[in-house]
N, C-alpha and C. Protein backbone atom coordinates (compact mmCIF):
# COMPACT_ATOMS: atom_id res chain seq x y z
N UNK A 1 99.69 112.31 52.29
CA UNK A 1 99.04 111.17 51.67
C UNK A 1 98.22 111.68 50.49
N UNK A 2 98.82 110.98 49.31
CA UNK A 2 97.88 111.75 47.47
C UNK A 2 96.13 110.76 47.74
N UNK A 3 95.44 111.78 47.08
CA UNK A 3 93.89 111.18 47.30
C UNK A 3 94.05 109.95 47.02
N UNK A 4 94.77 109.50 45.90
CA UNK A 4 94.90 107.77 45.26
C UNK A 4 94.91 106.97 46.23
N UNK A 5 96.19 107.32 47.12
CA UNK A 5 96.50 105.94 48.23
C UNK A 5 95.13 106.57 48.91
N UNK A 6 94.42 107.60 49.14
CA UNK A 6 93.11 107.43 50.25
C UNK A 6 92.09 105.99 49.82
N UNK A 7 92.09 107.08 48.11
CA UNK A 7 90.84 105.71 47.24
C UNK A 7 91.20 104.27 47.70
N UNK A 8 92.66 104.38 47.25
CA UNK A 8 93.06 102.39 47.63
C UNK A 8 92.68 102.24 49.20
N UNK A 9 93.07 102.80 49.96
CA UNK A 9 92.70 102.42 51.04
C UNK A 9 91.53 102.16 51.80
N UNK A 10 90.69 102.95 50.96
CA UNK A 10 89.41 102.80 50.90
C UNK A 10 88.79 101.69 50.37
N UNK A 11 88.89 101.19 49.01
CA UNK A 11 88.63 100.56 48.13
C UNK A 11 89.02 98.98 49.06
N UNK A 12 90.66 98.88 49.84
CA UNK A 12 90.78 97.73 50.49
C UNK A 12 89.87 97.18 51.63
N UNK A 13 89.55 98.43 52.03
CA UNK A 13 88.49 98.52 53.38
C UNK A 13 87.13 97.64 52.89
N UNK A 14 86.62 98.67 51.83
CA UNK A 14 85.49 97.92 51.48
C UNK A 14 85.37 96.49 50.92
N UNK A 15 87.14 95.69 50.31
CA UNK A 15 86.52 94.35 49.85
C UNK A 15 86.74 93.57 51.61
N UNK A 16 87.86 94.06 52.47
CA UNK A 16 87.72 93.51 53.62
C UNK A 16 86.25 93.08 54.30
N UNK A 17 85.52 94.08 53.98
CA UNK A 17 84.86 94.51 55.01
C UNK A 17 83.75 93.28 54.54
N UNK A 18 83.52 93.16 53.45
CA UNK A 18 82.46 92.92 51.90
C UNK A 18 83.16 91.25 52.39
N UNK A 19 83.87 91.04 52.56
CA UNK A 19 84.71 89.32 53.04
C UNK A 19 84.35 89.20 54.16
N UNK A 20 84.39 90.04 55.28
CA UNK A 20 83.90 89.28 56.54
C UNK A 20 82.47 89.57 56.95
N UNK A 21 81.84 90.04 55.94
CA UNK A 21 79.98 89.97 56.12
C UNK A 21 80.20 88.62 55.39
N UNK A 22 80.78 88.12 54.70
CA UNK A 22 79.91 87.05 53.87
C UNK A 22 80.40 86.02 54.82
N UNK A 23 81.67 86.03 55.43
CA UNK A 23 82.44 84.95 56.10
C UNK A 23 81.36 84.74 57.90
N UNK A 24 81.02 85.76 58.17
CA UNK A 24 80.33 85.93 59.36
C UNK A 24 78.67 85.23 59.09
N UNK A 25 78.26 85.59 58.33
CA UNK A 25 76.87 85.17 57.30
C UNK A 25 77.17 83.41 57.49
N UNK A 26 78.32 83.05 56.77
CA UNK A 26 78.27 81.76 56.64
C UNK A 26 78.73 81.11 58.32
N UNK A 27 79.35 81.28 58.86
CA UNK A 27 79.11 81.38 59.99
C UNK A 27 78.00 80.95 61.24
N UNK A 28 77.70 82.17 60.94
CA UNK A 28 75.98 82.19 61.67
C UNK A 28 75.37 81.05 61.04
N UNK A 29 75.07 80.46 59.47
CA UNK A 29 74.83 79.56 59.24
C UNK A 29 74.86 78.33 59.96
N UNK A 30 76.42 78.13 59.59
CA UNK A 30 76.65 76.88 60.67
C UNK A 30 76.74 76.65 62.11
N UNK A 31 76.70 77.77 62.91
CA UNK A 31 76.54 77.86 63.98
C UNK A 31 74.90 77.91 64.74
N UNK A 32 74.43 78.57 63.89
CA UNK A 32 72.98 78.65 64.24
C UNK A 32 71.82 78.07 63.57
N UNK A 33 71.74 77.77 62.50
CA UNK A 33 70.83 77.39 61.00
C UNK A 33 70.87 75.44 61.21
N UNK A 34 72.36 75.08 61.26
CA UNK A 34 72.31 73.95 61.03
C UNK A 34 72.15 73.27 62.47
N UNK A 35 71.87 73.61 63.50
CA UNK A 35 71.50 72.79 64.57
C UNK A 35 70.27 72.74 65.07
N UNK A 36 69.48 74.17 64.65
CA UNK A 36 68.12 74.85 64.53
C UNK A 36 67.48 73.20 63.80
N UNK A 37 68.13 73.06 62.68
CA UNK A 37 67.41 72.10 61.60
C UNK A 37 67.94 70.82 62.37
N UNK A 38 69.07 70.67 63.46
CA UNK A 38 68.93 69.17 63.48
C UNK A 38 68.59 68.36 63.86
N UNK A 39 67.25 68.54 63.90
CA UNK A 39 65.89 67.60 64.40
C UNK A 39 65.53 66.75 63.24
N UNK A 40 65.46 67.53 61.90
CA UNK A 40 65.15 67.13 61.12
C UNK A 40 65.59 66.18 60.46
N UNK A 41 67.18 66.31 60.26
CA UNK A 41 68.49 65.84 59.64
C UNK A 41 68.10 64.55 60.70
N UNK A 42 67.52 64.26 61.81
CA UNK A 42 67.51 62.97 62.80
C UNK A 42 67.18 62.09 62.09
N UNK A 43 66.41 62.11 60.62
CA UNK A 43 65.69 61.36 60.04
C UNK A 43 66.78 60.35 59.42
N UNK A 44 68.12 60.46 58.89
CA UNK A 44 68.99 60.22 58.36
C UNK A 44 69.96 60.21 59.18
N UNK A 45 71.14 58.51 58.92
CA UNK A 45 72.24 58.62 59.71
C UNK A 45 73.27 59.01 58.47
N UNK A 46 74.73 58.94 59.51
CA UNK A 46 75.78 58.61 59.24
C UNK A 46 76.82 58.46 59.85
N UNK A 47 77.21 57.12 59.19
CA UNK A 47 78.14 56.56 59.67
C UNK A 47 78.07 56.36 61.32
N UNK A 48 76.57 55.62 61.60
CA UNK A 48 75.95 55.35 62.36
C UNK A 48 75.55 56.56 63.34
N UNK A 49 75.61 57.52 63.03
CA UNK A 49 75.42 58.62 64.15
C UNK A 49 74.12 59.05 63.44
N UNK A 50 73.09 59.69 64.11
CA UNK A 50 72.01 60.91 63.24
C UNK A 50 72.76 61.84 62.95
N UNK A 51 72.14 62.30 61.47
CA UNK A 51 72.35 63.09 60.86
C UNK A 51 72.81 64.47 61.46
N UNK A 52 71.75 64.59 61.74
CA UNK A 52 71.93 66.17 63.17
C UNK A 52 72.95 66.09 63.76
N UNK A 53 72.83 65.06 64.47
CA UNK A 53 74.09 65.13 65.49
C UNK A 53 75.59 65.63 64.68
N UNK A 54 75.60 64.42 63.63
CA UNK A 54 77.15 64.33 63.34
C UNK A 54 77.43 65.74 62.67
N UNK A 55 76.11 66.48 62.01
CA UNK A 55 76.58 68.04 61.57
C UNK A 55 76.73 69.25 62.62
N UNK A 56 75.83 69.02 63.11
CA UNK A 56 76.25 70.12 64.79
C UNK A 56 77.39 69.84 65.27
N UNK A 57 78.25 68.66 65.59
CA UNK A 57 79.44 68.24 65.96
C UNK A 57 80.25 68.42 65.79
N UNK A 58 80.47 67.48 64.27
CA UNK A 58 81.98 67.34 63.32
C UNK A 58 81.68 68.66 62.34
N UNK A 59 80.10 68.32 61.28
CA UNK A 59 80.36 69.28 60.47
C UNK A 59 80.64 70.43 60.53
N UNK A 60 79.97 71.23 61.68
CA UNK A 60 80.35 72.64 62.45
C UNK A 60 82.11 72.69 62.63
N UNK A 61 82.41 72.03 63.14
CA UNK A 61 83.78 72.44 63.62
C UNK A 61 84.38 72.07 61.73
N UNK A 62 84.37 71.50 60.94
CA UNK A 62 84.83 71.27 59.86
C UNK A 62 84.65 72.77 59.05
N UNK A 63 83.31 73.40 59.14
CA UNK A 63 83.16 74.52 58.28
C UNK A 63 83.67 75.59 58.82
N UNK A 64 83.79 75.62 60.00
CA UNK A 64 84.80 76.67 60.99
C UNK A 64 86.29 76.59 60.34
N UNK A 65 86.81 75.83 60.24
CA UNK A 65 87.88 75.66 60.07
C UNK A 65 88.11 75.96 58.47
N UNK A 66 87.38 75.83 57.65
CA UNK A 66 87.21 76.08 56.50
C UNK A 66 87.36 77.13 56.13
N UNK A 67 86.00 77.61 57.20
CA UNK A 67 86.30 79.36 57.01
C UNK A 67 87.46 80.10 57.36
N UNK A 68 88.19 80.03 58.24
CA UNK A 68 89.07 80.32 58.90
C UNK A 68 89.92 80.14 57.59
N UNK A 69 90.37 78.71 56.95
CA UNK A 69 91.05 79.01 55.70
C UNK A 69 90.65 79.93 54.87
N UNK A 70 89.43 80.13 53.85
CA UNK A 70 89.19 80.76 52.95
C UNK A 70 89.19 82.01 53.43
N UNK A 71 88.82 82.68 54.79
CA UNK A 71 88.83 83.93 54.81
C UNK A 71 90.57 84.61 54.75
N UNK A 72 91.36 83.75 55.24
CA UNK A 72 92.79 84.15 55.32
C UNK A 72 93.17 83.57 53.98
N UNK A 73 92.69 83.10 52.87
CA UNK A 73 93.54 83.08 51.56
C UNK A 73 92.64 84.17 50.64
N UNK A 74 91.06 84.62 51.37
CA UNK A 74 91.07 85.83 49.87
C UNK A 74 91.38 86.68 50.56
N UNK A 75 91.58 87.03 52.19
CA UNK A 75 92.15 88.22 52.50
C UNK A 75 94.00 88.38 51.98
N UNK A 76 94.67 87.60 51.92
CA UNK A 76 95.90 87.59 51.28
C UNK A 76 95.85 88.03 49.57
N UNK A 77 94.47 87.37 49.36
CA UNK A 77 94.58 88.14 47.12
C UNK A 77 94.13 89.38 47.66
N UNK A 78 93.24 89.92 48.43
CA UNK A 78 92.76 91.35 48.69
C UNK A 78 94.15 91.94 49.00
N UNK A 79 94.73 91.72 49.96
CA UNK A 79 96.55 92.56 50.28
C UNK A 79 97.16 92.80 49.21
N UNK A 80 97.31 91.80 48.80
CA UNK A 80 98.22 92.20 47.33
C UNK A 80 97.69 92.59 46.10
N UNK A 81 96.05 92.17 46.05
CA UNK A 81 96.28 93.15 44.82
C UNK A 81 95.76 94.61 45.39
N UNK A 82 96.33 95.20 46.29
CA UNK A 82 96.27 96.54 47.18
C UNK A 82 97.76 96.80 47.07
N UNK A 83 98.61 95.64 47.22
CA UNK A 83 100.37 95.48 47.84
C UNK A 83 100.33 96.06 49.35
N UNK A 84 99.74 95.32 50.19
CA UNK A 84 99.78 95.34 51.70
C UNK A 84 100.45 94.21 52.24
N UNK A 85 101.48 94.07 52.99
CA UNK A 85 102.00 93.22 53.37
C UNK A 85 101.80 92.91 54.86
């Protein structure tokens, strides 16, 4: 193995790695941050529910799923512009 493919392999490691701190970060957000606060959010409905509620609920499972997309479409531009298949 030439030092180059080490660097790239390296170099892939670190934007991986650099993607799932930020993806985990946002995460913890919605898992922990936004239900912490949804006492507050009680002050405000929608779509007849409190605020709180309907974001601990729906919005949580909505930004999960989100993430779950965005982390698997920049980990796919990270593969290739590496050419990892």
């Amino acid at each position: 193995m030439s030092s180059s493919d080490i660097d790239a392999k390296a170099r892939h490691w670190i934007k991986t790695r650099n993607l799932t701190y930020v993806i985990l970060a946002l995460w913890a957000f919605f898992a922990i941050l936004v239900p912490w606060i949804a006492s507050s959010l009680n002050a405000f409905t929608f779509l007849g529910f409190p605020l709180g509620y309907y974001m601990s609920v729906q919005g949580s499972l909505i930004a999960f799923v989100a993430l779950i997309w965005i982390q698997n479409w920049f980990q796919d531009r990270i593969d290739d512009e590496f050419g990892i298949e």
